[in-house]
N, C-alpha and C. Protein backbone atom coordinates (compact mmCIF):
# COMPACT_ATOMS: atom_id res chain seq x y z
N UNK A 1 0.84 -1.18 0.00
CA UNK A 1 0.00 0.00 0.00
C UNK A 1 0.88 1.23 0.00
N UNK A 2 0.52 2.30 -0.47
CA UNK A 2 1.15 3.00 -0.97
C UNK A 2 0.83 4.76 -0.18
N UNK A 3 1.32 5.51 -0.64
CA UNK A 3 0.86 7.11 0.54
C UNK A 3 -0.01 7.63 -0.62
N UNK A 4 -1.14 7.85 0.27
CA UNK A 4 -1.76 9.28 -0.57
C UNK A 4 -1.22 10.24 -0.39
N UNK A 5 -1.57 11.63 -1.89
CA UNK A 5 -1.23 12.95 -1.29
C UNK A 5 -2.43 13.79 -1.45
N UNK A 6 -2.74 14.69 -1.05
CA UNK A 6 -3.64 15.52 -1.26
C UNK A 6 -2.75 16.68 -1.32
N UNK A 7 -3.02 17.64 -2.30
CA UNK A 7 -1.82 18.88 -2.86
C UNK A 7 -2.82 19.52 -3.55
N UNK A 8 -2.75 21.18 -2.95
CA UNK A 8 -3.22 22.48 -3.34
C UNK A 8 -2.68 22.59 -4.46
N UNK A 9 -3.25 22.31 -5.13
CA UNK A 9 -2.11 23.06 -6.80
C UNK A 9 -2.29 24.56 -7.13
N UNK A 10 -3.44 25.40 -6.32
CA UNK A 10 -3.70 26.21 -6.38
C UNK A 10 -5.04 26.50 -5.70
N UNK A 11 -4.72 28.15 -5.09
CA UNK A 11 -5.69 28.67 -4.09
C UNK A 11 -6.91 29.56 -5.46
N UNK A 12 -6.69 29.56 -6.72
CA UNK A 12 -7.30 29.92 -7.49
C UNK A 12 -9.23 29.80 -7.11
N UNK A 13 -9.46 30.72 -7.13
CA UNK A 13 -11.42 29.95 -7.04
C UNK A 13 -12.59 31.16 -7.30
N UNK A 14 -13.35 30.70 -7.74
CA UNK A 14 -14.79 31.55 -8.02
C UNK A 14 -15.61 31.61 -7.11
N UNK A 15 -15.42 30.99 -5.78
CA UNK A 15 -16.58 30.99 -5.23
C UNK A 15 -15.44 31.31 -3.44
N UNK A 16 -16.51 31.96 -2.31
CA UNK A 16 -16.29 32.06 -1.03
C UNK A 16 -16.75 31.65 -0.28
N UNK A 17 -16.75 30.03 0.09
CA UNK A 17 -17.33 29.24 0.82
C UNK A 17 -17.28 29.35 2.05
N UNK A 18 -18.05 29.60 3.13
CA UNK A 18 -17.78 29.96 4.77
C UNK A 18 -17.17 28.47 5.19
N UNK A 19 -16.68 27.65 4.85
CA UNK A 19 -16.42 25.91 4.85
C UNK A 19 -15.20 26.32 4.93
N UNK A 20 -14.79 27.00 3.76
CA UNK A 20 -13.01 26.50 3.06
C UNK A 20 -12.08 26.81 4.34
N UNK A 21 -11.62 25.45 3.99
CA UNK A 21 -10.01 25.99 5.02
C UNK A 21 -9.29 26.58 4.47
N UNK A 22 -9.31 27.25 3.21
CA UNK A 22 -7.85 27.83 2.60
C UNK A 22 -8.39 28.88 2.00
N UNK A 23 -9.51 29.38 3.06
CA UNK A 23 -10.58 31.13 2.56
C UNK A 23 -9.82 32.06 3.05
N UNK A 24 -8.56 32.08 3.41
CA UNK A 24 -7.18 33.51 3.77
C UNK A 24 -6.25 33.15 2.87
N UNK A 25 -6.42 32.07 1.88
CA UNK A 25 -5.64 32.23 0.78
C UNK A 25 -6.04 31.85 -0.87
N UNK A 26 -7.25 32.40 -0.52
CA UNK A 26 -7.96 32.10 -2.30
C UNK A 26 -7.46 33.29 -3.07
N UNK A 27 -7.21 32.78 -4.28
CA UNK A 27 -6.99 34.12 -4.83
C UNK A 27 -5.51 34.25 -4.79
N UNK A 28 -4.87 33.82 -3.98
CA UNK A 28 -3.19 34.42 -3.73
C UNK A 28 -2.45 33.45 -4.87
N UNK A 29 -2.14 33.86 -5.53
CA UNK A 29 -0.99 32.95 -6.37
C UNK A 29 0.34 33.56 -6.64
N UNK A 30 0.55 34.20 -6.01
CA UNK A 30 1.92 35.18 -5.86
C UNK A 30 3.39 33.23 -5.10
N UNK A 31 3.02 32.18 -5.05
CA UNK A 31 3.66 31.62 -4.41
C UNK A 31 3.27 30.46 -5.20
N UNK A 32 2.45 30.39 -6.15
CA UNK A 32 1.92 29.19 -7.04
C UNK A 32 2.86 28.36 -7.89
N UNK A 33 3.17 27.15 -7.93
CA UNK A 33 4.29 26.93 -8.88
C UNK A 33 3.79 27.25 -10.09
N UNK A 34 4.96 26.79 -11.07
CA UNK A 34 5.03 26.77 -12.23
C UNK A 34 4.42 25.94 -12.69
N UNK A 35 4.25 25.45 -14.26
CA UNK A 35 4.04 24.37 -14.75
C UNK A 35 5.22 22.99 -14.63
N UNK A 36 6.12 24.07 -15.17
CA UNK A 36 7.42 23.03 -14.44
C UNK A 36 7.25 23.07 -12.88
N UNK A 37 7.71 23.50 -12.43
CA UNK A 37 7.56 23.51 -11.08
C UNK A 37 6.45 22.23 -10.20
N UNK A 38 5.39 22.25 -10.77
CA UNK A 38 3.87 21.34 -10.34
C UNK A 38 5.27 19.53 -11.41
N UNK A 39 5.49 19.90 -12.38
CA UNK A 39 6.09 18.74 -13.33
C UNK A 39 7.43 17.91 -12.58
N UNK A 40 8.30 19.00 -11.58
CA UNK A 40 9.07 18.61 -10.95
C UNK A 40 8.33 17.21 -9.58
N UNK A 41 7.72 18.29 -9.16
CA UNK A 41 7.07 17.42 -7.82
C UNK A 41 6.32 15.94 -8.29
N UNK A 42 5.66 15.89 -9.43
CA UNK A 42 5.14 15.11 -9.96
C UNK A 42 6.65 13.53 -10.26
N UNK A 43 7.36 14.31 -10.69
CA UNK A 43 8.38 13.32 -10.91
C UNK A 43 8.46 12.47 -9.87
N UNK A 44 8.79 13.80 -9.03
CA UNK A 44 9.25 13.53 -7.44
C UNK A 44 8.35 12.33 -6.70
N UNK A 45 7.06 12.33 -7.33
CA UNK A 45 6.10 11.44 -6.52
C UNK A 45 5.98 10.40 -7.40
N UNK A 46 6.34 10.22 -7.87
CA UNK A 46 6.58 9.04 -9.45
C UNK A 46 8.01 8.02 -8.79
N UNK A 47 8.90 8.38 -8.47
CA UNK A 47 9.81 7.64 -7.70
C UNK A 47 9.57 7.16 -6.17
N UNK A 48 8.38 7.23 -5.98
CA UNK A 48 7.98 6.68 -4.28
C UNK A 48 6.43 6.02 -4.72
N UNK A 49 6.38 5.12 -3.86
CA UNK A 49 5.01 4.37 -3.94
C UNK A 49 4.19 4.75 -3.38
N UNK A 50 2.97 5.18 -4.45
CA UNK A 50 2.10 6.42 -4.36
C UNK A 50 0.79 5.50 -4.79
N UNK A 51 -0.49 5.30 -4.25
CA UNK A 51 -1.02 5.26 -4.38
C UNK A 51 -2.18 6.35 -5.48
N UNK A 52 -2.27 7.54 -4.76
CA UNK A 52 -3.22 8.35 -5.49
C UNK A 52 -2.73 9.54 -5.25
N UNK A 53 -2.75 10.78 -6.15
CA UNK A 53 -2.87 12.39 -5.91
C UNK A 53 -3.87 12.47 -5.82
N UNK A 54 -4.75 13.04 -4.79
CA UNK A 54 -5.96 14.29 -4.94
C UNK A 54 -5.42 15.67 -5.33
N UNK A 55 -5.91 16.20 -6.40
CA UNK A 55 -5.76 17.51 -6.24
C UNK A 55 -6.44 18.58 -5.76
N UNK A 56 -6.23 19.29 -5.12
CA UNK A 56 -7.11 20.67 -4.52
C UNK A 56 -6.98 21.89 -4.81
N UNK A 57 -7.37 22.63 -3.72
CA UNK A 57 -6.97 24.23 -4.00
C UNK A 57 -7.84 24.79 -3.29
N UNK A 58 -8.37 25.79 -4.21
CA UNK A 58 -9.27 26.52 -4.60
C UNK A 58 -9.81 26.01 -5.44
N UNK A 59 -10.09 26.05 -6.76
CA UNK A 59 -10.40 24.99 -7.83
C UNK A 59 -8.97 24.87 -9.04
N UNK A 60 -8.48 23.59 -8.85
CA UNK A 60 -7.26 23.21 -9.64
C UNK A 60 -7.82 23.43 -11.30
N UNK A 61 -9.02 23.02 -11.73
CA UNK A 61 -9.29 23.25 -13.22
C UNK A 61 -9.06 24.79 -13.56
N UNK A 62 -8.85 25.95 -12.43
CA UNK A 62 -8.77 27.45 -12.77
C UNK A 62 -7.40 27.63 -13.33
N UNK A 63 -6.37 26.52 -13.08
CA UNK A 63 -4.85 26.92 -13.79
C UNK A 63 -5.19 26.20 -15.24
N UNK A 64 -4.26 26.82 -15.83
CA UNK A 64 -4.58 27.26 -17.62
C UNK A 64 -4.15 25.87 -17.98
N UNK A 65 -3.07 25.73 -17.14
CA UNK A 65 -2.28 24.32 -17.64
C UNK A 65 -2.86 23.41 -16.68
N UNK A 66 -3.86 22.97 -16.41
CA UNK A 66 -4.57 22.05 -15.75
C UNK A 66 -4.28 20.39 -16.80
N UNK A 67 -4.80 20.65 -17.89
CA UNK A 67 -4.89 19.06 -19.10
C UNK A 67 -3.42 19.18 -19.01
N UNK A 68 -2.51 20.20 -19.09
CA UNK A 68 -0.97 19.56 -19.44
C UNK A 68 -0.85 18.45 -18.64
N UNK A 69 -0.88 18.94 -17.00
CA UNK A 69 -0.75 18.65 -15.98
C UNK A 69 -0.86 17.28 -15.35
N UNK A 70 -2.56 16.63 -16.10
CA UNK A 70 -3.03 15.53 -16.18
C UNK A 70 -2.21 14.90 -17.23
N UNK A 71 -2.18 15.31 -18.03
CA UNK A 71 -1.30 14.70 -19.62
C UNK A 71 -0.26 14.10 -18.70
N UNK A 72 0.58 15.02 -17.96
CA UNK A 72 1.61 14.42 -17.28
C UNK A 72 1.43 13.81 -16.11
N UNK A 73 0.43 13.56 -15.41
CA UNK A 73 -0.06 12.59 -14.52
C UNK A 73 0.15 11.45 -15.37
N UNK A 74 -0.54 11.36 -16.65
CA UNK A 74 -0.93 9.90 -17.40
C UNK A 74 0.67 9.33 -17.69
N UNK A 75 1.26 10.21 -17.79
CA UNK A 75 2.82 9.67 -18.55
C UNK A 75 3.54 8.83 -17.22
N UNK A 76 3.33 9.34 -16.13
CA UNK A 76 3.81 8.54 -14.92
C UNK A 76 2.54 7.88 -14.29
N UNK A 77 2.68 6.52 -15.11
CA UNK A 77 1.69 5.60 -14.66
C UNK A 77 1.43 5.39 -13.14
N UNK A 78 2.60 4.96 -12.42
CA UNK A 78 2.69 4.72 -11.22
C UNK A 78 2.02 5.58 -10.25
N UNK A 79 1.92 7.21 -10.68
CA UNK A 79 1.12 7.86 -9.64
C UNK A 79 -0.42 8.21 -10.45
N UNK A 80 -0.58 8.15 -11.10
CA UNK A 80 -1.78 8.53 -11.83
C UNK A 80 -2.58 7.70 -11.73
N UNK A 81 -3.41 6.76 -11.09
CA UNK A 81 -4.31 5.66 -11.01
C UNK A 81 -5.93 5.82 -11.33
């Protein structure tokens, strides 16, 4: 069995939910990776036995490069399930 991760890929979001735990940082992307940057870590979790990424945020589909992102989920079989 393997580690989950759950990872903010971004505080990006349309909506202000009185719920969110991360409602003092929606909107902030002044600290957001890159595309590379999100591609590095991905590697990074591709060499350890990984069950699943969740992704989160704010809403992760709001970064532009969201399908790259997945594209490169699919290329590293091992974490992409």
């Amino acid at each position: 069995m393997g580690i989950n991760f759950k990872w903010d890929i971004t505080y990006r979001c349309n909506l202000n939910c009185n719920h969110c735990v991360n409602g003092n940082f929606l909107n902030q992307t002044d600290q957001e990776l890159s595309t590379e940057g999100v591609k590095k870590v991905i590697d990074r979790l591709s060499d350890i036995d990984t069950d699943y990424v969740h992704l989160l945020g704010g809403e992760p589909t709001f970064r532009k490069d969201f399908y790259e992102i997945m594209d490169y989920f699919g290329e590293k079989k091992r974490v992409y399930n």
